[in-house]
N, C-alpha and C. Protein backbone atom coordinates (compact mmCIF):
# COMPACT_ATOMS: atom_id res chain seq x y z
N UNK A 1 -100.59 15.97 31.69
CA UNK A 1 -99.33 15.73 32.37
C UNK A 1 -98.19 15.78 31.37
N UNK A 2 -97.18 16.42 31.87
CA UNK A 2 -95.98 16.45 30.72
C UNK A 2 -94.94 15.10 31.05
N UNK A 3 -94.69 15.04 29.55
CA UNK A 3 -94.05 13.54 29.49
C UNK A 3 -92.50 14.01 29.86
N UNK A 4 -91.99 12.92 30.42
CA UNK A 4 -90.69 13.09 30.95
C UNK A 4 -89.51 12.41 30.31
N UNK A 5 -90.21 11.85 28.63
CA UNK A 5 -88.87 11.32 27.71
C UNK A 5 -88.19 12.19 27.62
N UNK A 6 -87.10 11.81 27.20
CA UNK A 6 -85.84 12.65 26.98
C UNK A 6 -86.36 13.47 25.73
N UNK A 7 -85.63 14.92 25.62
CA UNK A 7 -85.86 15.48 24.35
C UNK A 7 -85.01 15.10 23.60
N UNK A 8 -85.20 15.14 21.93
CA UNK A 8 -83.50 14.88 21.55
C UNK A 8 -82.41 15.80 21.40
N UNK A 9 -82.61 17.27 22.12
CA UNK A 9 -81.35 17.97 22.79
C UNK A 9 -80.84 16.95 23.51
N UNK A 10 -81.32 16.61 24.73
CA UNK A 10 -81.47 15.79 26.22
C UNK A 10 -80.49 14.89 25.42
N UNK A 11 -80.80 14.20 24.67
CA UNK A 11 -80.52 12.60 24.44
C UNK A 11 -79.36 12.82 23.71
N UNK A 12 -78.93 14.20 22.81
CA UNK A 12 -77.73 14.41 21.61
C UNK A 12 -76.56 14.90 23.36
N UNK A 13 -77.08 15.19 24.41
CA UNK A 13 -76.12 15.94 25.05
C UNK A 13 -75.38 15.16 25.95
N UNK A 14 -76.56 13.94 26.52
CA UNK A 14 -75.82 12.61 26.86
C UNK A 14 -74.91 11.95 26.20
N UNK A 15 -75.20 11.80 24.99
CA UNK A 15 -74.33 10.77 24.16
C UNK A 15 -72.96 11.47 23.63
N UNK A 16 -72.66 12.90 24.39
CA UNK A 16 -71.38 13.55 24.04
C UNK A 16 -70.92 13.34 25.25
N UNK A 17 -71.51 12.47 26.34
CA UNK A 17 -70.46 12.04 27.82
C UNK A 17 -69.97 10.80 27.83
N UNK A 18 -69.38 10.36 27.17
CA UNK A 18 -68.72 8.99 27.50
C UNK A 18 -68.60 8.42 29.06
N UNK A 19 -68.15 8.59 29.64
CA UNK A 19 -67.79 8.88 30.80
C UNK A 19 -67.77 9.87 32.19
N UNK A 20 -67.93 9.30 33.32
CA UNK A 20 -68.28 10.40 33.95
C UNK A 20 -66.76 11.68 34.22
N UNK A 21 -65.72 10.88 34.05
CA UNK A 21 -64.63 11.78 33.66
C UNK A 21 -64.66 12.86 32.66
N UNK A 22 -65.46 12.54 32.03
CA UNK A 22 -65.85 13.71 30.89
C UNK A 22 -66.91 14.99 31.16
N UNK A 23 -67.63 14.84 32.29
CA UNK A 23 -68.16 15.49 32.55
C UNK A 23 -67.19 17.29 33.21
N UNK A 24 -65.88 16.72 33.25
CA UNK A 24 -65.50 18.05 33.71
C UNK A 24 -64.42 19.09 32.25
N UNK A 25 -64.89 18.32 31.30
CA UNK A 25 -64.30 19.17 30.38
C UNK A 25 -65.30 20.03 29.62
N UNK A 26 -66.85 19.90 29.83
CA UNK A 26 -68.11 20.54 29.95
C UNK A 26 -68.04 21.92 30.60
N UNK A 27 -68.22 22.74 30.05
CA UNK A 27 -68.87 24.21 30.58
C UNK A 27 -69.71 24.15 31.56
N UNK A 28 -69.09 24.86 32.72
CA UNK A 28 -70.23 24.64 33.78
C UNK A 28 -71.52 25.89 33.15
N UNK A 29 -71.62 25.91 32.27
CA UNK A 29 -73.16 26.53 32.07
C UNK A 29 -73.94 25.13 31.20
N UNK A 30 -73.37 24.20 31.27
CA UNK A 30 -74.41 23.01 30.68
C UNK A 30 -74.44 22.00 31.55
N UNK A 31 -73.92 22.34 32.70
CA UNK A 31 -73.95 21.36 33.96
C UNK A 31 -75.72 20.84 34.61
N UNK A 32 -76.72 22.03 34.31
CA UNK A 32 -77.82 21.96 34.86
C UNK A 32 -78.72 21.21 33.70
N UNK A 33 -78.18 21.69 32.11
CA UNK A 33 -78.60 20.53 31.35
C UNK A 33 -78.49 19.27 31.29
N UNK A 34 -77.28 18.75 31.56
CA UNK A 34 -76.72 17.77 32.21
C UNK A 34 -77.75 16.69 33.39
N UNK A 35 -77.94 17.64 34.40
CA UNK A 35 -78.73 17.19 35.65
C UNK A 35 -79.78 17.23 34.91
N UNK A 36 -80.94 17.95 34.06
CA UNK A 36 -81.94 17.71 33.84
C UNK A 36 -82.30 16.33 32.48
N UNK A 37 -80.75 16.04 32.35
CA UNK A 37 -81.02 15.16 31.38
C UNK A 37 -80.90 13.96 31.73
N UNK A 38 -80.15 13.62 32.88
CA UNK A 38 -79.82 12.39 33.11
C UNK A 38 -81.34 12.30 34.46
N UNK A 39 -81.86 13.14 34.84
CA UNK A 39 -82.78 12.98 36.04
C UNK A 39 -84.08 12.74 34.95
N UNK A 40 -84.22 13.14 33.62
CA UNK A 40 -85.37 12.86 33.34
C UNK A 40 -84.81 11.09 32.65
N UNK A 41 -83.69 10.85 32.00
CA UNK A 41 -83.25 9.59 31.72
C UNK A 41 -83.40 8.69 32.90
N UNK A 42 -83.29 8.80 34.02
CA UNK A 42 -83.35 7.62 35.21
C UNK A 42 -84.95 7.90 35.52
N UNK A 43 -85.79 8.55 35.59
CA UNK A 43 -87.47 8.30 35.76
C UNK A 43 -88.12 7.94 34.70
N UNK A 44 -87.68 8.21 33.62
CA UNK A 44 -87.77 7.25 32.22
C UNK A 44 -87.71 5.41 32.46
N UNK A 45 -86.31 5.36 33.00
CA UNK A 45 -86.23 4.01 33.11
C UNK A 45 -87.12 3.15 34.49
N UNK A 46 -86.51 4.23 35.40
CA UNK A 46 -87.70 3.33 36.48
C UNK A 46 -89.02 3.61 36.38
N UNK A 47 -89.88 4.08 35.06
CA UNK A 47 -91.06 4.41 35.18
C UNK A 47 -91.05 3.32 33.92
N UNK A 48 -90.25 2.53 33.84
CA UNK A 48 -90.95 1.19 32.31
C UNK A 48 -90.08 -0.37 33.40
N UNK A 49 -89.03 0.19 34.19
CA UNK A 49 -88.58 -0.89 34.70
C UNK A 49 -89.02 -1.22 36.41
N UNK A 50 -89.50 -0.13 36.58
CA UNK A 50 -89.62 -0.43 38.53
C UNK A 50 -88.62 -0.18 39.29
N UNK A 51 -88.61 0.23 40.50
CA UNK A 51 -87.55 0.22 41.47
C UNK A 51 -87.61 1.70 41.93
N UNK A 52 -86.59 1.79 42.71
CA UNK A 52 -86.15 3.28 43.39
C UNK A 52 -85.41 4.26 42.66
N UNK A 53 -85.42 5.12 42.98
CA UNK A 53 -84.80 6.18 42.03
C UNK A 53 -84.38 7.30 43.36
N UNK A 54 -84.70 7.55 44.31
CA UNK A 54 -85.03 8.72 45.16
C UNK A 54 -83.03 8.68 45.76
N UNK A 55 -82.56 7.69 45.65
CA UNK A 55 -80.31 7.74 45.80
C UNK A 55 -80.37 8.44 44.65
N UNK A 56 -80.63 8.00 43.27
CA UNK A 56 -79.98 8.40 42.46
C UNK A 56 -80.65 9.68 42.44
N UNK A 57 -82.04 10.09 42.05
CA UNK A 57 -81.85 11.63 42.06
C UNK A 57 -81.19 12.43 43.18
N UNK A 58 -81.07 11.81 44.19
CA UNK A 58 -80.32 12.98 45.43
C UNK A 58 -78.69 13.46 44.84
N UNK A 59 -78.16 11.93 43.65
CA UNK A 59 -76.59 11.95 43.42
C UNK A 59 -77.10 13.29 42.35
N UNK A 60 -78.18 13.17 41.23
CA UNK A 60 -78.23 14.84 40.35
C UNK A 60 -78.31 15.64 40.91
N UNK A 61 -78.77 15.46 42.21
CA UNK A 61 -79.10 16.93 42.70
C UNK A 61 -78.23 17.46 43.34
């Protein structure tokens, strides 16, 4: 099974978003990196903390 931690592309590309206001000064050709980084960051967390996830991935998707 492939692990779903963040890579540290994933993790260097988050930590250049401060804010979700910042997300629109981003190239929409890193928009889908974006979604694949923060969707593998939230099943990360509810896969060590518990809970739902199935709102928030519908908001990446």
């Amino acid at each position: 099974m492939r692990s779903l931690a963040l890579l540290p592309e994933q993790s260097a590309l988050l930590d250049r978003i401060p804010n979700p206001a910042a997300l629109r000064g981003l190239p929409e050709s890193d928009l889908q990196a974006v979604a694949d980084a923060v969707r593998a960051e939230m099943i990360d967390a509810v896969s060590i903390t518990g809970g739902h996830l199935g709102s928030g991935l519908g908001v990446v998707e």
